[in-house]
PDB file of N, CA and C in Angstrom:
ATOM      1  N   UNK A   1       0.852  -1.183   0.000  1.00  0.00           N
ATOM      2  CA  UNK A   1       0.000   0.000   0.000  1.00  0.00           C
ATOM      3  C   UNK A   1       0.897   1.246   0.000  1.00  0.00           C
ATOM      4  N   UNK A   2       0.831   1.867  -0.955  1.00  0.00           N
ATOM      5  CA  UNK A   2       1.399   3.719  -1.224  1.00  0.00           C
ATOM      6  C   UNK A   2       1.380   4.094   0.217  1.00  0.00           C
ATOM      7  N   UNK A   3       1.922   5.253   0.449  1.00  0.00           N
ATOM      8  CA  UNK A   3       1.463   6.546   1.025  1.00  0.00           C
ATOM      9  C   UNK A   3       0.134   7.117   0.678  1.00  0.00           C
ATOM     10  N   UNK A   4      -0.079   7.367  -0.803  1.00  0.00           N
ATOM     11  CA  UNK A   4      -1.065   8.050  -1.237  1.00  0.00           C
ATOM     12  C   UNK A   4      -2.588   7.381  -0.812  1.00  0.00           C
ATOM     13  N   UNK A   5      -2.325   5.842  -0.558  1.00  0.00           N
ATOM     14  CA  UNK A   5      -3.990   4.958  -0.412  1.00  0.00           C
ATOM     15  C   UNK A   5      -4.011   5.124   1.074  1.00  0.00           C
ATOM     16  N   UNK A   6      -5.213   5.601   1.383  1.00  0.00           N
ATOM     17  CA  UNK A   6      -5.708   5.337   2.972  1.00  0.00           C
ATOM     18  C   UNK A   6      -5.400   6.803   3.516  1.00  0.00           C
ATOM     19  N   UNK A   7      -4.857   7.958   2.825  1.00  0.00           N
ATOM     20  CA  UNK A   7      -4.996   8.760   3.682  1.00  0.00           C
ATOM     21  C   UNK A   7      -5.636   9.665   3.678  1.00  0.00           C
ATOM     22  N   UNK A   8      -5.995  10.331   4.897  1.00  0.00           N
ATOM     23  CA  UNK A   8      -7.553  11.081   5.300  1.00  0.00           C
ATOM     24  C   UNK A   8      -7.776  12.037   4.520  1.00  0.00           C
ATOM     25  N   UNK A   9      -8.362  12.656   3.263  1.00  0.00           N
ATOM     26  CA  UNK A   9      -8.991  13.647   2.750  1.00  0.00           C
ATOM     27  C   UNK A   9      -9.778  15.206   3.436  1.00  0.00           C
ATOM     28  N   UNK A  10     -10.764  14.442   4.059  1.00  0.00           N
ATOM     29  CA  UNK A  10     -11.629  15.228   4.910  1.00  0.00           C
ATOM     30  C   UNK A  10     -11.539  14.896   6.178  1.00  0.00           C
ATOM     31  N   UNK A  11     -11.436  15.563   7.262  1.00  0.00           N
ATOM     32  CA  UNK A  11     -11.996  15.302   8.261  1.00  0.00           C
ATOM     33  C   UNK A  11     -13.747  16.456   8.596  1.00  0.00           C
ATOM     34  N   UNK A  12     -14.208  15.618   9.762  1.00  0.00           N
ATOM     35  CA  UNK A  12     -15.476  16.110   9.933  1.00  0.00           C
ATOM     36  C   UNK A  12     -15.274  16.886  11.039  1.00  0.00           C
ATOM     37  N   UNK A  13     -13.926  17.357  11.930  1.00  0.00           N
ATOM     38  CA  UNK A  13     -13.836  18.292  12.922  1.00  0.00           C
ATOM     39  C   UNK A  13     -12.521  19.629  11.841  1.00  0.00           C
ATOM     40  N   UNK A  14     -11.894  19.289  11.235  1.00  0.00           N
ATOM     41  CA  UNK A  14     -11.352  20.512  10.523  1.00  0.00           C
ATOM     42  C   UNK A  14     -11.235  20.178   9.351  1.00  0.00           C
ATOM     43  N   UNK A  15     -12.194  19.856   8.379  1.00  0.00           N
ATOM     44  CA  UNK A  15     -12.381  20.154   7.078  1.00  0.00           C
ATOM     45  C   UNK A  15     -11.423  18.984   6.065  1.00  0.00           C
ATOM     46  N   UNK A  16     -11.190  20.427   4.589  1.00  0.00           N
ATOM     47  CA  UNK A  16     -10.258  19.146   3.775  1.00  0.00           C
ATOM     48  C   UNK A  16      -8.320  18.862   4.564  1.00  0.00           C
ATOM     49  N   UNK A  17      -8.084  17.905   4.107  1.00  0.00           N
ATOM     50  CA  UNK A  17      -7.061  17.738   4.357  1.00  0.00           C
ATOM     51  C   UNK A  17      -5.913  17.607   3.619  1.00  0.00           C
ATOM     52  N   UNK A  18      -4.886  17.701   4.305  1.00  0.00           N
ATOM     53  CA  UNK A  18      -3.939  17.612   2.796  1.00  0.00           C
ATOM     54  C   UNK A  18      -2.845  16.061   2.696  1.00  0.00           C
ATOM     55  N   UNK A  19      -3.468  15.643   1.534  1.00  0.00           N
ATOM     56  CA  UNK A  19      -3.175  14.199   1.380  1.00  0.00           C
ATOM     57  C   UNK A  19      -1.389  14.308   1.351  1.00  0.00           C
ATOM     58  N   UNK A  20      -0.366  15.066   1.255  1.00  0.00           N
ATOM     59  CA  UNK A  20       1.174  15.081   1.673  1.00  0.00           C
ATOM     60  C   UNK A  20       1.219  14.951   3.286  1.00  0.00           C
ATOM     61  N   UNK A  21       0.458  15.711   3.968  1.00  0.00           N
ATOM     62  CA  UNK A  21       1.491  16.142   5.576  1.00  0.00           C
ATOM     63  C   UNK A  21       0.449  15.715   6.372  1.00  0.00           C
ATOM     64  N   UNK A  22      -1.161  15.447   5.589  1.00  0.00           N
ATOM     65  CA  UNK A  22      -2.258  15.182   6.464  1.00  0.00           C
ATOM     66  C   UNK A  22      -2.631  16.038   7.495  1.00  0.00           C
ATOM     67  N   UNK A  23      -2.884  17.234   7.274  1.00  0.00           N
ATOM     68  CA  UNK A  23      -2.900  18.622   8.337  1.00  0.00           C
ATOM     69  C   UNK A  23      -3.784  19.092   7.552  1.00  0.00           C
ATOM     70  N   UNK A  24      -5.027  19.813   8.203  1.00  0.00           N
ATOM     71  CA  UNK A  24      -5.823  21.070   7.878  1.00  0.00           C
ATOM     72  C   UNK A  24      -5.023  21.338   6.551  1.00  0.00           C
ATOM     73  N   UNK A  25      -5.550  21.688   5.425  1.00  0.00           N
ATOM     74  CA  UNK A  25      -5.652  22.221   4.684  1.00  0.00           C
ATOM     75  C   UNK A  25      -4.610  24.199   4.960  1.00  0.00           C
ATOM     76  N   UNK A  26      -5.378  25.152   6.125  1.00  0.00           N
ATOM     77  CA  UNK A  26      -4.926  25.911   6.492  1.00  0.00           C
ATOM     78  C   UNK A  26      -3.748  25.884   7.032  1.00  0.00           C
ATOM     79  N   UNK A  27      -2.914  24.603   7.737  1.00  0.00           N
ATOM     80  CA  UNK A  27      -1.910  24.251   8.347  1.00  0.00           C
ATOM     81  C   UNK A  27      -0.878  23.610   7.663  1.00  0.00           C
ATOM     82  N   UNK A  28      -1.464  23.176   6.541  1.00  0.00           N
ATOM     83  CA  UNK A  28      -0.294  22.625   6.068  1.00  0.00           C
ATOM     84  C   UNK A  28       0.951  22.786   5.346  1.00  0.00           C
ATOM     85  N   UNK A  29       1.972  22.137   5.832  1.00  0.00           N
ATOM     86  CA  UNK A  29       3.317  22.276   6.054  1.00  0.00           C
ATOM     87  C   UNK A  29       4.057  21.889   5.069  1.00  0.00           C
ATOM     88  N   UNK A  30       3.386  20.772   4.058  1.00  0.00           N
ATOM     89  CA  UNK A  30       4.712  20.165   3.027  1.00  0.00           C
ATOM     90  C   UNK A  30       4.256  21.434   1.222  1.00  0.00           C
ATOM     91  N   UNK A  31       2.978  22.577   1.532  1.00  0.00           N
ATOM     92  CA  UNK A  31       3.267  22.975   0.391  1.00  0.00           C
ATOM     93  C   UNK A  31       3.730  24.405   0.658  1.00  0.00           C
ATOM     94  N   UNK A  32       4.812  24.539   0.256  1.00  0.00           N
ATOM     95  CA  UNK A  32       5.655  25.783   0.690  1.00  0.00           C
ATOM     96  C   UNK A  32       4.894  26.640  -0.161  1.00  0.00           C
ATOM     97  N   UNK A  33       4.497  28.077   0.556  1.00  0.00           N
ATOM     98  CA  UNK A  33       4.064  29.718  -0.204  1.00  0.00           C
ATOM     99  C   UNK A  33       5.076  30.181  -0.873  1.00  0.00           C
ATOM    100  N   UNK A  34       6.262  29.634  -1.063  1.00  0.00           N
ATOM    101  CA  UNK A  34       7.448  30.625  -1.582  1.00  0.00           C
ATOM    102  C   UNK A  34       7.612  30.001  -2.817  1.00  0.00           C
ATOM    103  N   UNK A  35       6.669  28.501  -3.018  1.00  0.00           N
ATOM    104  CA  UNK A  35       6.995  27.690  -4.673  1.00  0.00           C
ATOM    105  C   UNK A  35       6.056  27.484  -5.096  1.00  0.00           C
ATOM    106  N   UNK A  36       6.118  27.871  -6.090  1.00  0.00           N
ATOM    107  CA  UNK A  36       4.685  27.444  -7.478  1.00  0.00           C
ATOM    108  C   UNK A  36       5.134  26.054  -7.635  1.00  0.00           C
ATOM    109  N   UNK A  37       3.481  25.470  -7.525  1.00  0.00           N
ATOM    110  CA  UNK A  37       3.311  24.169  -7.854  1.00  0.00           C
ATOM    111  C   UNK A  37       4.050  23.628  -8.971  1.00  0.00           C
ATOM    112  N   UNK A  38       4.776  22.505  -9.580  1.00  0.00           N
ATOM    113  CA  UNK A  38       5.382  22.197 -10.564  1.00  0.00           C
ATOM    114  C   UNK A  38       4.135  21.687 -11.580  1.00  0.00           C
ATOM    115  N   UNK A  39       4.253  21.837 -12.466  1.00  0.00           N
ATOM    116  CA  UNK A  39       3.853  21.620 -13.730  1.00  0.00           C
ATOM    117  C   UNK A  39       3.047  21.915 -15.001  1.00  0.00           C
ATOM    118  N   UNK A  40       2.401  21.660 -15.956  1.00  0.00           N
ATOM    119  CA  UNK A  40       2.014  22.190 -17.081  1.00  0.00           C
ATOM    120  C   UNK A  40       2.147  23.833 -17.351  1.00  0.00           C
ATOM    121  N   UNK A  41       2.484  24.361 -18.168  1.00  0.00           N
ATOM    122  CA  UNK A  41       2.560  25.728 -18.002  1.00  0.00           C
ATOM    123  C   UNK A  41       1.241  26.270 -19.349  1.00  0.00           C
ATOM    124  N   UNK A  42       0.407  25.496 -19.607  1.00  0.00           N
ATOM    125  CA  UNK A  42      -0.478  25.779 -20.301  1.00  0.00           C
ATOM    126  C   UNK A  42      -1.497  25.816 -19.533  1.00  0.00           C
ATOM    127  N   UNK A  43      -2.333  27.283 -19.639  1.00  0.00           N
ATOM    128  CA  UNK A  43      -3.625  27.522 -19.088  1.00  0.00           C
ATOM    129  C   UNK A  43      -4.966  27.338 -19.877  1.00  0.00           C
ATOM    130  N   UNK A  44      -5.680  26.354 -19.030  1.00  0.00           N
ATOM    131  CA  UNK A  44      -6.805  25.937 -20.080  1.00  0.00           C
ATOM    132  C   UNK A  44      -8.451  26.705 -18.849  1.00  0.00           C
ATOM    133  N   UNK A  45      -9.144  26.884 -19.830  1.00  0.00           N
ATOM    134  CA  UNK A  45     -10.078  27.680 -19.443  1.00  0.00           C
ATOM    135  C   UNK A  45     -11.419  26.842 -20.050  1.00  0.00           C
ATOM    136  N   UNK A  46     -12.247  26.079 -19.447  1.00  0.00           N
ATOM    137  CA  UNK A  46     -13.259  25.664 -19.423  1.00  0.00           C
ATOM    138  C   UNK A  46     -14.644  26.175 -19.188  1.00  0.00           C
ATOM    139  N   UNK A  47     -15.729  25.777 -19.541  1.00  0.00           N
ATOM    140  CA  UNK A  47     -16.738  26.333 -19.164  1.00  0.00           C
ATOM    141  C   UNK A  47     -17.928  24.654 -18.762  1.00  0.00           C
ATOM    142  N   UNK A  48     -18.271  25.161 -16.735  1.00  0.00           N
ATOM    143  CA  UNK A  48     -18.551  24.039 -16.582  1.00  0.00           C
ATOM    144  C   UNK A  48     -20.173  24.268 -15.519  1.00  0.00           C
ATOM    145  N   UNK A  49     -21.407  23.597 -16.156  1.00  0.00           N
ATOM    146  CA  UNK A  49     -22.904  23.524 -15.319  1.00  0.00           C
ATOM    147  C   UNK A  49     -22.666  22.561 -14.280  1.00  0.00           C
ATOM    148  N   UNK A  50     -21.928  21.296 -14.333  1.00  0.00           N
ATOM    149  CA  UNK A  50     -22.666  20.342 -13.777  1.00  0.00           C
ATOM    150  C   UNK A  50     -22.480  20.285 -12.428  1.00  0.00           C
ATOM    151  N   UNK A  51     -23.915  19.970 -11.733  1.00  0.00           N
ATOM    152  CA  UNK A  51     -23.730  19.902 -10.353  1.00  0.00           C
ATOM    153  C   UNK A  51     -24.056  21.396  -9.660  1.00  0.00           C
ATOM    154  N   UNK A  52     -24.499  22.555 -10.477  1.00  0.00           N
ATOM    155  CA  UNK A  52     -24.859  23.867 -10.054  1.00  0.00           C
ATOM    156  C   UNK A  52     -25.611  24.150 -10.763  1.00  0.00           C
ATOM    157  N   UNK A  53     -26.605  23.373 -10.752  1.00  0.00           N
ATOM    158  CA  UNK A  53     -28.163  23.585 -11.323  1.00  0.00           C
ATOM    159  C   UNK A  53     -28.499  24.221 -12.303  1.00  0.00           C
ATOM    160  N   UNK A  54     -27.336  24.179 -13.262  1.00  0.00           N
ATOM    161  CA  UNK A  54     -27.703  24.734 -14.628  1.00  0.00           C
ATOM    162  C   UNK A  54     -26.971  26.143 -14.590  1.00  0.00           C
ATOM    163  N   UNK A  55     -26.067  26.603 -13.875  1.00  0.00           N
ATOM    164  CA  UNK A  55     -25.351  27.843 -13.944  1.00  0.00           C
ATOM    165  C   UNK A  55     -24.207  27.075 -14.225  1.00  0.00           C
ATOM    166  N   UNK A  56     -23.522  28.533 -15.332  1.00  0.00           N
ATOM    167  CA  UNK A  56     -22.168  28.248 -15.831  1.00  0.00           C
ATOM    168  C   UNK A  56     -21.122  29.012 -15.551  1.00  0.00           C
ATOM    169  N   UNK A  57     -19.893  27.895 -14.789  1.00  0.00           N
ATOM    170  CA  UNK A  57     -19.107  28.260 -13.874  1.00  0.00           C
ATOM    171  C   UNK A  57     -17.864  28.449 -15.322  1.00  0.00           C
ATOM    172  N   UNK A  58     -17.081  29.497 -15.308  1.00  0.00           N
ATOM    173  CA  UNK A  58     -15.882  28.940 -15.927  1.00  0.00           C
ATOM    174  C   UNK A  58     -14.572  28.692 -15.192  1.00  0.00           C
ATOM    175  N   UNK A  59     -13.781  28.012 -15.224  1.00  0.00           N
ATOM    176  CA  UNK A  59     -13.008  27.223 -14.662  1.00  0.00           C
ATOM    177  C   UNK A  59     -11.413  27.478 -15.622  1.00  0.00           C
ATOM    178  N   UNK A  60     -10.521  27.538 -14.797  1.00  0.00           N
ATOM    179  CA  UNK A  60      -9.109  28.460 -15.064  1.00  0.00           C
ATOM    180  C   UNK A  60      -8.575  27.502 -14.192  1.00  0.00           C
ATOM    181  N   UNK A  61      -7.702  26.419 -15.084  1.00  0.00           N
ATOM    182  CA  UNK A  61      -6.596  25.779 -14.075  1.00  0.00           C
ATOM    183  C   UNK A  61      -5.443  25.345 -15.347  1.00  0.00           C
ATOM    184  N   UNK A  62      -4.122  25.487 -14.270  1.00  0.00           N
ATOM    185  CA  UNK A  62      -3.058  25.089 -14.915  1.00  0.00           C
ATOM    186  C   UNK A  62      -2.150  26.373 -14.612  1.00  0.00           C
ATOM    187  N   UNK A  63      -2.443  27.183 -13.975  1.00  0.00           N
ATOM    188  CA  UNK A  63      -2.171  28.637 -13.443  1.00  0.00           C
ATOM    189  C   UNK A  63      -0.519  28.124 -12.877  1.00  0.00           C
ATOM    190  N   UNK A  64       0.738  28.439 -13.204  1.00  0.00           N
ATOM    191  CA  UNK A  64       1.473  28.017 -12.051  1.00  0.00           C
ATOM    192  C   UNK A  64       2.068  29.201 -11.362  1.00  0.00           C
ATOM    193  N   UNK A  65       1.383  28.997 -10.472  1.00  0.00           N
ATOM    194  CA  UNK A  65       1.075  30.604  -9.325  1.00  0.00           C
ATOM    195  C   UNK A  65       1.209  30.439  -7.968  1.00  0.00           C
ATOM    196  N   UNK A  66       1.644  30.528  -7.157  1.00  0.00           N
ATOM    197  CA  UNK A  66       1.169  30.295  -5.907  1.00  0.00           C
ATOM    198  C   UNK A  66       0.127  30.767  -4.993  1.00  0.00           C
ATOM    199  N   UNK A  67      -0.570  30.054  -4.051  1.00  0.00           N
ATOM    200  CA  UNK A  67      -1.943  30.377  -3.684  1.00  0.00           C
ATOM    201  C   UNK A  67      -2.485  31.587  -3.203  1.00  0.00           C
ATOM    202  N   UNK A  68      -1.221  32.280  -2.810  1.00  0.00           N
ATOM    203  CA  UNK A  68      -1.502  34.100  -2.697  1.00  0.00           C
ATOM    204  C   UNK A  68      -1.618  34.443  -3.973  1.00  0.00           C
ATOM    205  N   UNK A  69      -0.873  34.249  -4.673  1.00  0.00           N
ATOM    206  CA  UNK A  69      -0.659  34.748  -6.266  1.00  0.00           C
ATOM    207  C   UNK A  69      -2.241  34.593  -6.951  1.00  0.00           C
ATOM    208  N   UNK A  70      -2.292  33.452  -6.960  1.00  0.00           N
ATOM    209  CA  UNK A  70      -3.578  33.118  -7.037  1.00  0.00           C
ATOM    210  C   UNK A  70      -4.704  33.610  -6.948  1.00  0.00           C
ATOM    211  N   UNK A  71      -5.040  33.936  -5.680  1.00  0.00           N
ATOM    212  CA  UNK A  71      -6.348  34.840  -5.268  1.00  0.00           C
ATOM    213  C   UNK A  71      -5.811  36.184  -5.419  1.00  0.00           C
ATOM    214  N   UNK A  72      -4.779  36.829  -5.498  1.00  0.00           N
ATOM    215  CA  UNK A  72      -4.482  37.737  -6.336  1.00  0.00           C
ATOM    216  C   UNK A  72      -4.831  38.036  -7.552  1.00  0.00           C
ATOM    217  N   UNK A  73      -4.591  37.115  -8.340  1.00  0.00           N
ATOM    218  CA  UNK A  73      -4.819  37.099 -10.154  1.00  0.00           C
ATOM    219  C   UNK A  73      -6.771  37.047  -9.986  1.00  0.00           C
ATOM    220  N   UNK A  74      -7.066  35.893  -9.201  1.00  0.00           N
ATOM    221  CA  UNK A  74      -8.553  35.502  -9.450  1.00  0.00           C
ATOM    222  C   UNK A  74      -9.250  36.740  -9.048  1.00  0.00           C
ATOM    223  N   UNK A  75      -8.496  37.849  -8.025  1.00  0.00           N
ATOM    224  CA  UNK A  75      -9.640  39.139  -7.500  1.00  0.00           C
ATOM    225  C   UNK A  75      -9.280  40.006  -9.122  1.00  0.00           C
ATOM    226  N   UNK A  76      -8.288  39.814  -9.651  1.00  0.00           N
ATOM    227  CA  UNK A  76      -8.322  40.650 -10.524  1.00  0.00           C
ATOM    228  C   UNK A  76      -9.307  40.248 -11.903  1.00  0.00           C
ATOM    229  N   UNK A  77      -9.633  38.872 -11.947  1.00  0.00           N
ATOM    230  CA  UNK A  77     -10.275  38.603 -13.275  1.00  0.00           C
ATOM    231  C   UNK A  77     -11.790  38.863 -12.836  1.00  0.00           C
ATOM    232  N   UNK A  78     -12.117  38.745 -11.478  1.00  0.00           N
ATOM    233  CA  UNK A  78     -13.559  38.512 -11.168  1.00  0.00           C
ATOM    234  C   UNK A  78     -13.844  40.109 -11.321  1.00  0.00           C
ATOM    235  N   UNK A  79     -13.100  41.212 -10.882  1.00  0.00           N
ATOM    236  CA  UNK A  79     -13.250  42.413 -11.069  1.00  0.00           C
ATOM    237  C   UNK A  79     -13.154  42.996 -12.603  1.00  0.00           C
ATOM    238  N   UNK A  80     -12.219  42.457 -13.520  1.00  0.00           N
ATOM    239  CA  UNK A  80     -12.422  42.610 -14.836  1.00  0.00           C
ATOM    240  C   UNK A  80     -13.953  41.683 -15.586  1.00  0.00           C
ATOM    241  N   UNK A  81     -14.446  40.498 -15.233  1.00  0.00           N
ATOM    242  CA  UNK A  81     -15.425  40.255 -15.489  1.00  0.00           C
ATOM    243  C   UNK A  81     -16.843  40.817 -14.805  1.00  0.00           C
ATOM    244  N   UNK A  82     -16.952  40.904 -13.462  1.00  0.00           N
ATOM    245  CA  UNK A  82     -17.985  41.734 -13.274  1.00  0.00           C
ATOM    246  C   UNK A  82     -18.632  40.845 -12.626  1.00  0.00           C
ATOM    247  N   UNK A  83     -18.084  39.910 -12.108  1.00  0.00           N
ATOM    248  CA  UNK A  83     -19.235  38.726 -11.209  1.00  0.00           C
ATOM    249  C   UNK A  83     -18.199  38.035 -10.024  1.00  0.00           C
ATOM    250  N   UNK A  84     -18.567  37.587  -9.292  1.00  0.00           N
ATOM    251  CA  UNK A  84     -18.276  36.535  -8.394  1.00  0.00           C
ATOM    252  C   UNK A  84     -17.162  35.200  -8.769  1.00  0.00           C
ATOM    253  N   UNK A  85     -16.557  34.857  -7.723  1.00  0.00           N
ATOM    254  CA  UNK A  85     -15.921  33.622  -8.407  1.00  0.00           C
ATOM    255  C   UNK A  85     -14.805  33.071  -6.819  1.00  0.00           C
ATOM    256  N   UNK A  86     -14.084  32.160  -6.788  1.00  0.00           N
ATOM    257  CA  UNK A  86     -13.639  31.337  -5.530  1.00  0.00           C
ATOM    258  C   UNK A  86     -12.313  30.702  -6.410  1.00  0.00           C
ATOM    259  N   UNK A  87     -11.106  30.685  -5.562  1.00  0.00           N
ATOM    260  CA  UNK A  87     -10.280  29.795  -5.787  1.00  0.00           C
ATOM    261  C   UNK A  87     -10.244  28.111  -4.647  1.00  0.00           C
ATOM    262  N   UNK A  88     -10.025  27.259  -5.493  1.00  0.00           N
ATOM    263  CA  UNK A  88     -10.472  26.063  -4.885  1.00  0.00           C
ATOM    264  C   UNK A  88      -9.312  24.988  -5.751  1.00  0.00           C
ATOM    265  N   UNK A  89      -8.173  24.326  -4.455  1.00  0.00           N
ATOM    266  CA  UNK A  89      -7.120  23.706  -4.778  1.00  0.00           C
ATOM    267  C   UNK A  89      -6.644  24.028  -6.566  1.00  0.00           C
ATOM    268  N   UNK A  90      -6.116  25.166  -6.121  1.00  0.00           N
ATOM    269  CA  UNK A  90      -5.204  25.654  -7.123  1.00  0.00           C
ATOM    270  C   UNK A  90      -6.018  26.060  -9.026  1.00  0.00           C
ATOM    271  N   UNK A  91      -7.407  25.725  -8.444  1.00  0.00           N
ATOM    272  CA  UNK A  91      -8.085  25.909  -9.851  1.00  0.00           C
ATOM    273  C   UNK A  91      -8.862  27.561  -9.605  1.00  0.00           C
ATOM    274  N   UNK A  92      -9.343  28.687 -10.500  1.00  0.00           N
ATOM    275  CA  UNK A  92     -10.111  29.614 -10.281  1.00  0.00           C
ATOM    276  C   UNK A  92     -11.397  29.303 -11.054  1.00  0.00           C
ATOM    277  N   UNK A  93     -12.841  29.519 -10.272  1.00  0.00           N
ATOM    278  CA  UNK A  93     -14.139  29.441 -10.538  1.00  0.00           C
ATOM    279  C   UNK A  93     -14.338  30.922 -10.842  1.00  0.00           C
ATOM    280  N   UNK A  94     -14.669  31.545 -12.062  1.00  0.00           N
ATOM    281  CA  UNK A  94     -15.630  32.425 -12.214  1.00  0.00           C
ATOM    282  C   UNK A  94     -16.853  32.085 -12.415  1.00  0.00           C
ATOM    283  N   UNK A  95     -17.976  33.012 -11.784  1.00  0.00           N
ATOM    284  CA  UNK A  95     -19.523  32.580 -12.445  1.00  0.00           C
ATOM    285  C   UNK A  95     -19.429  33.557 -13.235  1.00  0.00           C
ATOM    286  N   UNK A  96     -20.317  32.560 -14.086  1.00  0.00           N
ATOM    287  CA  UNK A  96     -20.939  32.984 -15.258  1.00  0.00           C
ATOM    288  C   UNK A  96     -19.901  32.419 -16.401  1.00  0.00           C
ATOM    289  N   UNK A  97     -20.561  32.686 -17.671  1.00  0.00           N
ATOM    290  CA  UNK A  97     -19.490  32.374 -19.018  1.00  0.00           C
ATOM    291  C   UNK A  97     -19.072  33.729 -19.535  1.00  0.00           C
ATOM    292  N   UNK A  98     -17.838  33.698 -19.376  1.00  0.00           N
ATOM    293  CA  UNK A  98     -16.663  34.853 -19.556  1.00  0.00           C
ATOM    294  C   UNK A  98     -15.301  34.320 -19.996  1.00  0.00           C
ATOM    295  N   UNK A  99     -15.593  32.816 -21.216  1.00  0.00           N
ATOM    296  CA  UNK A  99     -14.283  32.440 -21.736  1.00  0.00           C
ATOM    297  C   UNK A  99     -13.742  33.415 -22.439  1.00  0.00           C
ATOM    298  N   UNK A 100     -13.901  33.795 -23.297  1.00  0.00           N
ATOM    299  CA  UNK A 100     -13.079  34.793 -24.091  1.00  0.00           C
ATOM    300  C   UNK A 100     -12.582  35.859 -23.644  1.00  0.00           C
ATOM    301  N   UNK A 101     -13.638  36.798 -22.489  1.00  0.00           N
ATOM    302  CA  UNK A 101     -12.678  37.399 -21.635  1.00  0.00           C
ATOM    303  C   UNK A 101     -11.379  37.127 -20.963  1.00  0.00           C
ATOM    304  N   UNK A 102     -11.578  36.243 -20.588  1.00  0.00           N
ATOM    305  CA  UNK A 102     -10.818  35.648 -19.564  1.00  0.00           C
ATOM    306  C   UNK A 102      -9.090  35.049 -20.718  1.00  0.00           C
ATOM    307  N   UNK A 103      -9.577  34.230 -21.829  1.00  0.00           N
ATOM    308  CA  UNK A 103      -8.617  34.244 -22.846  1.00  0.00           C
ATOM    309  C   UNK A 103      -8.026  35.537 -23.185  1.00  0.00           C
ATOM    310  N   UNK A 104      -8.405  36.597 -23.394  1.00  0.00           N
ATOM    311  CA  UNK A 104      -8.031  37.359 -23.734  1.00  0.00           C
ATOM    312  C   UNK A 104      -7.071  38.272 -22.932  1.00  0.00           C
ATOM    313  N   UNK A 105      -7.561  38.480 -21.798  1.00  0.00           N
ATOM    314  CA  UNK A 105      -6.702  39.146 -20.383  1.00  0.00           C
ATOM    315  C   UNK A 105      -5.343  38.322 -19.851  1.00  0.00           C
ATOM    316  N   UNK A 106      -5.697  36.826 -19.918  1.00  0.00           N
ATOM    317  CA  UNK A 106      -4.728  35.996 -19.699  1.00  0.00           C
ATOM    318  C   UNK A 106      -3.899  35.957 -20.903  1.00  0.00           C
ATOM    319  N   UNK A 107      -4.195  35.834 -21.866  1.00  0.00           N
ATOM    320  CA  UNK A 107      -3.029  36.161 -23.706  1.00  0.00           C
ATOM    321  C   UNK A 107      -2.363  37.192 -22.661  1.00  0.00           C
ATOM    322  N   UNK A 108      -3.136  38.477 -22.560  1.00  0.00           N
ATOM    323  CA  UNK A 108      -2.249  39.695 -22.246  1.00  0.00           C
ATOM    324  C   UNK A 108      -1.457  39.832 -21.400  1.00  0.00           C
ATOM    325  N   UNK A 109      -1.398  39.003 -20.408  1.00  0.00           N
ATOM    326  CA  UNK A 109      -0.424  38.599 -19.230  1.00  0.00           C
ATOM    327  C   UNK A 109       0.897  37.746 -19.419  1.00  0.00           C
ATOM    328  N   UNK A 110       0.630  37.095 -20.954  1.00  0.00           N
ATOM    329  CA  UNK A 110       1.764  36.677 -21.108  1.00  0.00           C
ATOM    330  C   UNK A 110       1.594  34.728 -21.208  1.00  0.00           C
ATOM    331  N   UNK A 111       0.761  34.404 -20.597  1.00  0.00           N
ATOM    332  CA  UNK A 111       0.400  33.252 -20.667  1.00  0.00           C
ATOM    333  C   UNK A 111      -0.008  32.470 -21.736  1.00  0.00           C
ATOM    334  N   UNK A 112       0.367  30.782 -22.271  1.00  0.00           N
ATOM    335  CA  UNK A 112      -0.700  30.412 -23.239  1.00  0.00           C
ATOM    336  C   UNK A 112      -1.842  29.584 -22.574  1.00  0.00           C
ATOM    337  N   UNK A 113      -3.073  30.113 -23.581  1.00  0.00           N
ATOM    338  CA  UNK A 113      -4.034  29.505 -23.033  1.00  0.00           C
ATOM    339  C   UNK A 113      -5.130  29.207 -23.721  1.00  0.00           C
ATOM    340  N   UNK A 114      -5.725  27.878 -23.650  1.00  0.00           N
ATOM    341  CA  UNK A 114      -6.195  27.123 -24.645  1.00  0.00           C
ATOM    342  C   UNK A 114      -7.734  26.879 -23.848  1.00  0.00           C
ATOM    343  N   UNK A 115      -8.763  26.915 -24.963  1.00  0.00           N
ATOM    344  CA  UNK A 115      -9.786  26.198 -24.237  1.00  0.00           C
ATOM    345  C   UNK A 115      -9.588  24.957 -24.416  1.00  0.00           C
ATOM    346  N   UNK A 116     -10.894  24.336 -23.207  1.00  0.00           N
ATOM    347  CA  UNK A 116     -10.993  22.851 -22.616  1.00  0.00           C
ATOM    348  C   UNK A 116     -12.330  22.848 -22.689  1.00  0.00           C
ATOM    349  N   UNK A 117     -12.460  21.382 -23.306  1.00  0.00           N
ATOM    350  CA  UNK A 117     -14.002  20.760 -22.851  1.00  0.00           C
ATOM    351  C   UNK A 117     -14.551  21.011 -24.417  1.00  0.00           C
ATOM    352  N   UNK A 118     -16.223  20.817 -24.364  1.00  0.00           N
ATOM    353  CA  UNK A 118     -16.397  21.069 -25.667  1.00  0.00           C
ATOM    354  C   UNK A 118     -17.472  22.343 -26.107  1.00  0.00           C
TER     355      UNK A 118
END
């Protein structure tokens, strides 16, 4: 058996967990703030209903940013789009459908970025 099988996700007294160090999510220790996550450097931008009753979320992952950075960039797109939106393990949720915005601001930042899905 891995490391990775059997270990706790959620708990029901402090929330998600983090499957490296197994600590609160807020506490945890093995993902350093000072390093962007390793990998893909292509940003893909989706547009996704399911499971939110027919509202369309668009979805921004592949960002390699770190999680301040992150909700940094995401206050800036939700304020250039004009709606609401949450960062959630390293992916950004805008509501509403605002792909092409969102392609377009991210082109301008320097990034490539491709849609996803169909």
């Amino acid at each position: 058996m891995s490391s990775d099988e059997g270990s706790i996700v959620y708990s029901t007294e402090f929330g998600r967990m983090c499957p490296g160090c197994g600590k609160p999510i807020d506490k945890c220790s093995c993902k350093a703030d000072g390093a962007a996550p390793a990998g893909e450097t292509i940003v893909r931008i989706s547009r996704q209903t399911k499971g939110r009753r027919g509202k369309a979320v668009t979805v921004i992952t592949g960002i390699p940013l770190t999680s301040a950075q992150l909700k940094r960039l995401a206050r800036e797109l939700k304020a250039k789009c004009g709606s609401g939106g949450t960062v959630k393990d390293d992916i950004i949720e805008i509501q509403g459908d605002h792909r092409q915005k969102l392609i377009d601001e991210l082109k301008a930042k320097g990034w490539v970025v491709k849609l996803s899905g169909g």
